[in-house]
C-alpha atoms as a PDB file:
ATOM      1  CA  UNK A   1      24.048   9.108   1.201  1.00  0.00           C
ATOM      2  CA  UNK A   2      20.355   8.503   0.333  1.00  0.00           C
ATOM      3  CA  UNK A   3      18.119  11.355   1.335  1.00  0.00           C
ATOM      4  CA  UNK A   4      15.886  10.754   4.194  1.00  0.00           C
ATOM      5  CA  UNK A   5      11.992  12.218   4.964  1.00  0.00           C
ATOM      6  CA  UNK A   6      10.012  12.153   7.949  1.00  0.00           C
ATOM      7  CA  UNK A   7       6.755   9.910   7.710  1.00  0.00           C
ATOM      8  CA  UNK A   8       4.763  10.245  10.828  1.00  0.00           C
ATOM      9  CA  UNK A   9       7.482   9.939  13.410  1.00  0.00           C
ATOM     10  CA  UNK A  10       9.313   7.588  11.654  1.00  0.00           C
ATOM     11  CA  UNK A  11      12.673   8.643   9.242  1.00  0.00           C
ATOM     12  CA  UNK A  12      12.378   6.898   5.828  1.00  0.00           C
ATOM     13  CA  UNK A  13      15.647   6.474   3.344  1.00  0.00           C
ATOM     14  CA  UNK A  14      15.065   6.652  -0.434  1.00  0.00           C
ATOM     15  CA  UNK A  15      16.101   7.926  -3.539  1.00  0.00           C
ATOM     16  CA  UNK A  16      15.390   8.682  -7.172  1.00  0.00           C
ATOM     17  CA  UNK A  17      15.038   5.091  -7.878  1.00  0.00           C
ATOM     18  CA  UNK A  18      11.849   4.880  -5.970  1.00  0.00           C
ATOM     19  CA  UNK A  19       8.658   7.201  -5.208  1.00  0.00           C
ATOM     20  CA  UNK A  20       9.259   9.870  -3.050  1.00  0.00           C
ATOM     21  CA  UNK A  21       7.597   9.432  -0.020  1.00  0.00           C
ATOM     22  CA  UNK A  22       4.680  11.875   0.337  1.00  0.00           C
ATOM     23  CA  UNK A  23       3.494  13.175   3.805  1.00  0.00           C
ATOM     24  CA  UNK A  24      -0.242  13.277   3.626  1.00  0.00           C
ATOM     25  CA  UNK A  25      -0.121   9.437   2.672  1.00  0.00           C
ATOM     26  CA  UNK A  26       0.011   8.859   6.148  1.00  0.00           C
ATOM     27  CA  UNK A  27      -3.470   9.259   6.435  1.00  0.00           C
ATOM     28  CA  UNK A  28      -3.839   5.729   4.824  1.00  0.00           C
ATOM     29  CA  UNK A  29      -1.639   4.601   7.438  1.00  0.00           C
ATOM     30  CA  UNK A  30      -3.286   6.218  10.111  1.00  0.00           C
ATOM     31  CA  UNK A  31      -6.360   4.987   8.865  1.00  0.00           C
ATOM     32  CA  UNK A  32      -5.108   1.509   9.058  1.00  0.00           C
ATOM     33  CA  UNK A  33      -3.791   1.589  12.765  1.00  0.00           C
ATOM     34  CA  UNK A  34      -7.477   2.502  13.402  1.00  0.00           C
ATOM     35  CA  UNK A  35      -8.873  -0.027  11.663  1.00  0.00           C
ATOM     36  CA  UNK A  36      -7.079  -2.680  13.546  1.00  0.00           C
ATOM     37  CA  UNK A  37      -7.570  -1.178  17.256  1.00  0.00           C
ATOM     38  CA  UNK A  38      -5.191  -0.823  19.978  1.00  0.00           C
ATOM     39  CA  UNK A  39      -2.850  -4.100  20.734  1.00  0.00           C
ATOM     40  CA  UNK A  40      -2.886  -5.394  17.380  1.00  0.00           C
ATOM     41  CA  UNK A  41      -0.250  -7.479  17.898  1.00  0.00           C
ATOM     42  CA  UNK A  42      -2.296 -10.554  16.783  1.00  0.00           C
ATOM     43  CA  UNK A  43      -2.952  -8.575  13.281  1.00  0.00           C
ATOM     44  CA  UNK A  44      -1.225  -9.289   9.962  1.00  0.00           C
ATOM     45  CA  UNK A  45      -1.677  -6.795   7.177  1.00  0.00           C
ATOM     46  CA  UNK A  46      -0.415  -7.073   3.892  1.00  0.00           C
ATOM     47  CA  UNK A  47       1.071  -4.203   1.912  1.00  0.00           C
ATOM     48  CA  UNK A  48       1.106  -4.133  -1.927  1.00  0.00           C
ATOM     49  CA  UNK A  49       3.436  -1.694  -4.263  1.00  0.00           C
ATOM     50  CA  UNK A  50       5.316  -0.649  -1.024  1.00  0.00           C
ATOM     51  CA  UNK A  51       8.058   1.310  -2.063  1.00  0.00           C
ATOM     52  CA  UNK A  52      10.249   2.090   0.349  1.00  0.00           C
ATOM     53  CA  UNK A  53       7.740   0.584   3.013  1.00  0.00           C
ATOM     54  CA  UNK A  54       7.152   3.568   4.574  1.00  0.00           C
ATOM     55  CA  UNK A  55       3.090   3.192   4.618  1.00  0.00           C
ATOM     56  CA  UNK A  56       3.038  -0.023   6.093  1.00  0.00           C
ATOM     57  CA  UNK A  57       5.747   0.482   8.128  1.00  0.00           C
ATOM     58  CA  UNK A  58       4.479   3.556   9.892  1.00  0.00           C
ATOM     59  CA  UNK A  59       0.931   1.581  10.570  1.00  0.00           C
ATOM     60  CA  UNK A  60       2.556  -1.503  11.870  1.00  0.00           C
ATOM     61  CA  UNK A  61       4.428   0.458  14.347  1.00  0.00           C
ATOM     62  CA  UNK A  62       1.072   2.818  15.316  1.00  0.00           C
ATOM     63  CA  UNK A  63      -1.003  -0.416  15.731  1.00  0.00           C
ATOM     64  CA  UNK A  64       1.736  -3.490  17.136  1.00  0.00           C
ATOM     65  CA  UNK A  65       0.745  -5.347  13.624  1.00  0.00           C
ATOM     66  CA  UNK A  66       3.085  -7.488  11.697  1.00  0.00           C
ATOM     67  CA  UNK A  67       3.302  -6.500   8.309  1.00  0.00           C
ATOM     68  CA  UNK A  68       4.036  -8.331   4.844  1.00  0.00           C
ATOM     69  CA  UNK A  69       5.375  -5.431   2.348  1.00  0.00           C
ATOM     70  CA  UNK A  70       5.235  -6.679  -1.220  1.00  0.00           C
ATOM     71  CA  UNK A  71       7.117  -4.406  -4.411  1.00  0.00           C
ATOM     72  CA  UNK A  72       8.315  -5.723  -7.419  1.00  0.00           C
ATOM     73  CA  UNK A  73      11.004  -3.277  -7.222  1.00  0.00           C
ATOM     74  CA  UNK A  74      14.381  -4.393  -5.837  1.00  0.00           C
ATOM     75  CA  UNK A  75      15.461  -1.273  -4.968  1.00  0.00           C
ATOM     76  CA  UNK A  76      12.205  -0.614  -3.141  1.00  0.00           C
ATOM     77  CA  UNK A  77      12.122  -4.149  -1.526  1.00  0.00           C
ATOM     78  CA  UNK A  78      16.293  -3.125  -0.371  1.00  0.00           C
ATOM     79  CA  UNK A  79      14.819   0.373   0.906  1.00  0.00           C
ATOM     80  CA  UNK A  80      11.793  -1.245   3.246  1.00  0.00           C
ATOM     81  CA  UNK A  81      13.985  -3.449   4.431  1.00  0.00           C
ATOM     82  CA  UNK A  82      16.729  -0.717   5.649  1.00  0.00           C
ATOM     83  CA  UNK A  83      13.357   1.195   7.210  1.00  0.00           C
ATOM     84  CA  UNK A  84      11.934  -1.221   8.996  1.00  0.00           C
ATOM     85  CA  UNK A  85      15.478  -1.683  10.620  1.00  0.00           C
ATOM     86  CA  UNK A  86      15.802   1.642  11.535  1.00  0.00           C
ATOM     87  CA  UNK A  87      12.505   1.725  12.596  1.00  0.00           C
ATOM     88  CA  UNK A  88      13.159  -1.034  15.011  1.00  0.00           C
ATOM     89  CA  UNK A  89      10.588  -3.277  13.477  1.00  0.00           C
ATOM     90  CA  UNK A  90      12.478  -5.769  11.319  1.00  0.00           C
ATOM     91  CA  UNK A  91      11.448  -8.791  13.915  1.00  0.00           C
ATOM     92  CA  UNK A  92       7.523  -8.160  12.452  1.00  0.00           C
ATOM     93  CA  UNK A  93       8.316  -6.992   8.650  1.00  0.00           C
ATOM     94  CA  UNK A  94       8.877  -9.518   6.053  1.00  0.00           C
ATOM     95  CA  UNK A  95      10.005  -7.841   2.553  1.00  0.00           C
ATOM     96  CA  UNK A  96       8.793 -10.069  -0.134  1.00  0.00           C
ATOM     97  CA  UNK A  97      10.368  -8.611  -3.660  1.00  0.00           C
ATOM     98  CA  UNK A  98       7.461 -10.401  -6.371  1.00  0.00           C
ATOM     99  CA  UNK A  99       4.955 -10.091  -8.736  1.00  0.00           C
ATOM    100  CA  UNK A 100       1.586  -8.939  -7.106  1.00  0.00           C
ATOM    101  CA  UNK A 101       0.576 -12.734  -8.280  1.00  0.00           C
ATOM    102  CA  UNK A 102       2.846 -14.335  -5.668  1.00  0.00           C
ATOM    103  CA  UNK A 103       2.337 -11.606  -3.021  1.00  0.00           C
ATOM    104  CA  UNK A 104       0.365 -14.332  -1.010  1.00  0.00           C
ATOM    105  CA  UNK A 105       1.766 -17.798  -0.872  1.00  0.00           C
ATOM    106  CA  UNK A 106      -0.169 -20.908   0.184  1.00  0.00           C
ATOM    107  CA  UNK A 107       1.696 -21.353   3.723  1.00  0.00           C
ATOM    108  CA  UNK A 108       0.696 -17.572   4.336  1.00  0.00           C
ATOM    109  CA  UNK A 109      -2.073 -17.496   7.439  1.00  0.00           C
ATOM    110  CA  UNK A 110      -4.282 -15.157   6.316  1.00  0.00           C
ATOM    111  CA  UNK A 111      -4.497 -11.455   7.028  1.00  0.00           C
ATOM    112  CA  UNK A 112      -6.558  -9.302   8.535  1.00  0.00           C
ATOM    113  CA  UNK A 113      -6.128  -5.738   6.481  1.00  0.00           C
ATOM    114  CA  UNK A 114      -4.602  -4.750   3.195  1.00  0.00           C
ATOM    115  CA  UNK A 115      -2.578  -1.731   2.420  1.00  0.00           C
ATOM    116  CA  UNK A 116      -2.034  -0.733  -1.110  1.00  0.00           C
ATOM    117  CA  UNK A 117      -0.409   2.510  -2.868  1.00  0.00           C
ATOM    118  CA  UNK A 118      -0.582   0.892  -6.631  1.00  0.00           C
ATOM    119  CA  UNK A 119       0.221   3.658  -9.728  1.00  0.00           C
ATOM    120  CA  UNK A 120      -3.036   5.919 -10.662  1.00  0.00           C
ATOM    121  CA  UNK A 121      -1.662   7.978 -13.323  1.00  0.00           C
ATOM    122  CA  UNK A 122      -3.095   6.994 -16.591  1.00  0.00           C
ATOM    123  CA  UNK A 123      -0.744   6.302 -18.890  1.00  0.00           C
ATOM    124  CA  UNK A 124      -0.894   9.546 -21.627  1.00  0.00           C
ATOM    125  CA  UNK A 125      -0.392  11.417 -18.493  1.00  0.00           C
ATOM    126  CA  UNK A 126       2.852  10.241 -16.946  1.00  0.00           C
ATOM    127  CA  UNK A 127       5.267  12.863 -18.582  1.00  0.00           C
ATOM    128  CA  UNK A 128       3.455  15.545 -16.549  1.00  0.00           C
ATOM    129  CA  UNK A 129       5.627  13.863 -13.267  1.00  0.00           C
ATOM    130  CA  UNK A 130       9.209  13.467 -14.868  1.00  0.00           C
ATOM    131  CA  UNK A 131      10.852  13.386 -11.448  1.00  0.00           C
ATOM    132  CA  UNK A 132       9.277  10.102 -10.666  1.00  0.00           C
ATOM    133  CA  UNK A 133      10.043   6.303 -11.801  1.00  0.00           C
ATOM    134  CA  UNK A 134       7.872   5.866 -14.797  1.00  0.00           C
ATOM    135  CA  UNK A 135       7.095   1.619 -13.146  1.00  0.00           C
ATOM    136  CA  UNK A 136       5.758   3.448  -9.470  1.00  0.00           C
ATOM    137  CA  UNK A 137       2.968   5.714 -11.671  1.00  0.00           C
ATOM    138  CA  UNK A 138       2.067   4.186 -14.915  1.00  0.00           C
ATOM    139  CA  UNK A 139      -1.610   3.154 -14.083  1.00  0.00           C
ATOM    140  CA  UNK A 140      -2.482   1.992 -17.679  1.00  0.00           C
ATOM    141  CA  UNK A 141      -4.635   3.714 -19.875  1.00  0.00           C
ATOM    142  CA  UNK A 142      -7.158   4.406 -17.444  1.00  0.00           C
ATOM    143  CA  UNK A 143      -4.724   4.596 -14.421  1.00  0.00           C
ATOM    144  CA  UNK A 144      -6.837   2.012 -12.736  1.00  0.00           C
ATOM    145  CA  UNK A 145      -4.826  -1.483 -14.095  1.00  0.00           C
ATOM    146  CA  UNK A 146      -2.840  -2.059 -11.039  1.00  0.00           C
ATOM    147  CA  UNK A 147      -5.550  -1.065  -8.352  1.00  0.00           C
ATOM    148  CA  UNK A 148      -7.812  -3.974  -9.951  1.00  0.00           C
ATOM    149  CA  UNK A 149      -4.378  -6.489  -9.691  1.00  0.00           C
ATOM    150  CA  UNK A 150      -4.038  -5.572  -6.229  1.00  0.00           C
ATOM    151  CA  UNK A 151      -8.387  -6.245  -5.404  1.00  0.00           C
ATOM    152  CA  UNK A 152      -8.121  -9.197  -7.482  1.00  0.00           C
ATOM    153  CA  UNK A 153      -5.087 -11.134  -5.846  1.00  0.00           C
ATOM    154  CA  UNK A 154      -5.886  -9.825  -2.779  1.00  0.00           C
ATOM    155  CA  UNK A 155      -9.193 -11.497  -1.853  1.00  0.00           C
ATOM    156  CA  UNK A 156      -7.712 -14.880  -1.655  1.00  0.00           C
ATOM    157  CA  UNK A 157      -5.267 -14.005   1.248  1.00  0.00           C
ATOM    158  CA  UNK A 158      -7.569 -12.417   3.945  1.00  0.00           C
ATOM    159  CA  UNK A 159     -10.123 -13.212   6.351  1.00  0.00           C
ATOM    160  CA  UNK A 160     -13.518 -12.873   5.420  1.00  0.00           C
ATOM    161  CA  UNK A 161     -14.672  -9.239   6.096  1.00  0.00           C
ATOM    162  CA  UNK A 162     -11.207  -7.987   5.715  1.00  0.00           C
ATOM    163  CA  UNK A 163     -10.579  -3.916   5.198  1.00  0.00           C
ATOM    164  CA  UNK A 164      -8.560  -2.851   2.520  1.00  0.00           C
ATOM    165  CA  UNK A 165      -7.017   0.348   1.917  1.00  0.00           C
ATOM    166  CA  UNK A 166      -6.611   1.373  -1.138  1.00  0.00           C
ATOM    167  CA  UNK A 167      -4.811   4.942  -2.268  1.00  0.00           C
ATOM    168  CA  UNK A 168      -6.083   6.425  -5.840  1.00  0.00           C
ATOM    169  CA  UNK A 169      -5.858  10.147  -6.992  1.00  0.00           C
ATOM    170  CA  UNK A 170      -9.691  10.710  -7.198  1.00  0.00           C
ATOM    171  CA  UNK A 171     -13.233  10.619  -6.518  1.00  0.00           C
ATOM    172  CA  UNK A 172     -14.108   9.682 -10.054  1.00  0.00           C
ATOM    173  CA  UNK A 173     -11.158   6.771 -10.058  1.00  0.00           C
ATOM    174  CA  UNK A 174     -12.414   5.373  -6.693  1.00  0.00           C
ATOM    175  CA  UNK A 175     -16.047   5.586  -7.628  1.00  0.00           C
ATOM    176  CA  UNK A 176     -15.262   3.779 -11.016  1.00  0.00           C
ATOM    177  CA  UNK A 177     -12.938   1.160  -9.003  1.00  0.00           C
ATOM    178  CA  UNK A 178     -15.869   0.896  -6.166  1.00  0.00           C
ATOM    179  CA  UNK A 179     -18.553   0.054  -9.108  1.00  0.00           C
ATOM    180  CA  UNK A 180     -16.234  -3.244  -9.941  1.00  0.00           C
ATOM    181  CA  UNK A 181     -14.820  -3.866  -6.586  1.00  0.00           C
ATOM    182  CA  UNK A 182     -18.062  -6.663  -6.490  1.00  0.00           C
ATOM    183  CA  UNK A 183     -17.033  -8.553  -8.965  1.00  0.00           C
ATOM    184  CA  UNK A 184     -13.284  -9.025  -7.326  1.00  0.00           C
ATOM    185  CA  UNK A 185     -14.888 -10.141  -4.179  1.00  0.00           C
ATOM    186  CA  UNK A 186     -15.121  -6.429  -2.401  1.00  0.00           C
ATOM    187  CA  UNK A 187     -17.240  -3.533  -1.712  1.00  0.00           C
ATOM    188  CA  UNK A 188     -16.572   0.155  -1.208  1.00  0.00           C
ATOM    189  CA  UNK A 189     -17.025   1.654   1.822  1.00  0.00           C
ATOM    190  CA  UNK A 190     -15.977   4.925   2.449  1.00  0.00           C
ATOM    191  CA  UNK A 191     -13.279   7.607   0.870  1.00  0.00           C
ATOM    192  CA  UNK A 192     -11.494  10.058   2.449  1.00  0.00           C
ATOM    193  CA  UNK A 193      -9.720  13.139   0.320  1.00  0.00           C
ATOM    194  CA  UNK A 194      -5.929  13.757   1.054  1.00  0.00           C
ATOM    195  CA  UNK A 195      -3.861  16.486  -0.197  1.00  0.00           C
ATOM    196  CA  UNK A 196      -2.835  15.107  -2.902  1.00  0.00           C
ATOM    197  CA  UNK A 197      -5.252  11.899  -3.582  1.00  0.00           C
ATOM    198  CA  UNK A 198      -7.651   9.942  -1.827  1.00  0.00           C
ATOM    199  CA  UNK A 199      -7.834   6.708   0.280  1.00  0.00           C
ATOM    200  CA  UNK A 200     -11.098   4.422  -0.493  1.00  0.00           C
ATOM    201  CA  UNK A 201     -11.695   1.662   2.093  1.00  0.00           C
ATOM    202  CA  UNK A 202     -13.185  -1.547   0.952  1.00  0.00           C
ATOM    203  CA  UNK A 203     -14.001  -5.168   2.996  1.00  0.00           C
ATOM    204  CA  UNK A 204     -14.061  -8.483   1.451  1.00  0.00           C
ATOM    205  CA  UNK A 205     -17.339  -9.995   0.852  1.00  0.00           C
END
């Protein structure tokens, strides 16, 4: 039996195959059901490096939004699938197991917010977390590499002045990530600190 957390006041299944859920990332969530207002249920968001969903799951289901999650992972992608069934929303959650690249499709309409929980740990520093899956924290050399893949193949697949939500495990990374965010096709907003990391908000532009 694969353990099971609470996230916000929904029950999340995982195991050592995936990230461990952490609690204060439901702040980015959160976050995200405020962003899109009351009703949303004419809202799409779009969720990159999901994991076992349980982000975007828990801000679909605060805000009435559907949600597309997107992990390379097929473990993950099998794990946000099971959640958003026992969450009760599997009729608005489509689980699409691909490349970042091919996380928006042509036929897609296009979506109104963007969730994202890439890896952040630089590379040389990954050891220091041996309980967790080396592909759901290695960040590159800078930890930054997979927070610019999610800016840059994000912009094509949301409205224009779209948020996005992006989770990073400092000040200094989201500043440096905020000072190209322009050049992607996006523009820092504001950050707010969790307990373990922080969440930078950015809108298309």
């Amino acid at each position: 039996m694969s353990p099971t957390i609470a996230f916000g006041d929904l029950e999340i299944t995982h195991d050592d195959r995936v990230l461990e859920p952490r609690p204060w990332t439901a702040i980015q969530s959160r976050w995200a059901a405020e962003l899109l207002g009351p009703g949303a249920s004419d809202r799409r968001v779009l969720e990159l490096c999901a994991g076992a969903g349980h982000i975007g799951l828990l801000a679909a289901s605060l805000s009435g939004a559907s949600l597309v999650s997107v992990d390379l992972n097929p473990v993950a992608c099998d794990f946000a699938r099971a959640n958003a069934e026992r969450a009760g929303l599997a009729d608005r959650v489509e689980v699409r197991c691909v490349a970042l690249e091919d996380a928006h499709t042509d036929g897609d309409a296009p979506f109104d917010l963007v969730i994202a929980d890439p890896p952040w740990v630089p590379r040389d520093d990954i050891g220091r977390f041996p309980e967790d899956p080396e592909l759901a924290i290695d960040g590159g050399p800078d930890g930054l590499d997979v927070a610019r893949a999610c800016l840059r193949h994000a912009r094509a697949a949301v409205v224009e002045e779209a948020a996005m939500l992006l989770q990073l495990g400092d000040a200094d990374q989201a500043q440096r990530l905020a000072s190209e965010a322009a050049g992607m096709g996006w523009r820092g907003l504001e950050l707010r600190q969790g307990e373990r990391g922080v969440v930078l908000l950015l809108e298309a532009c």
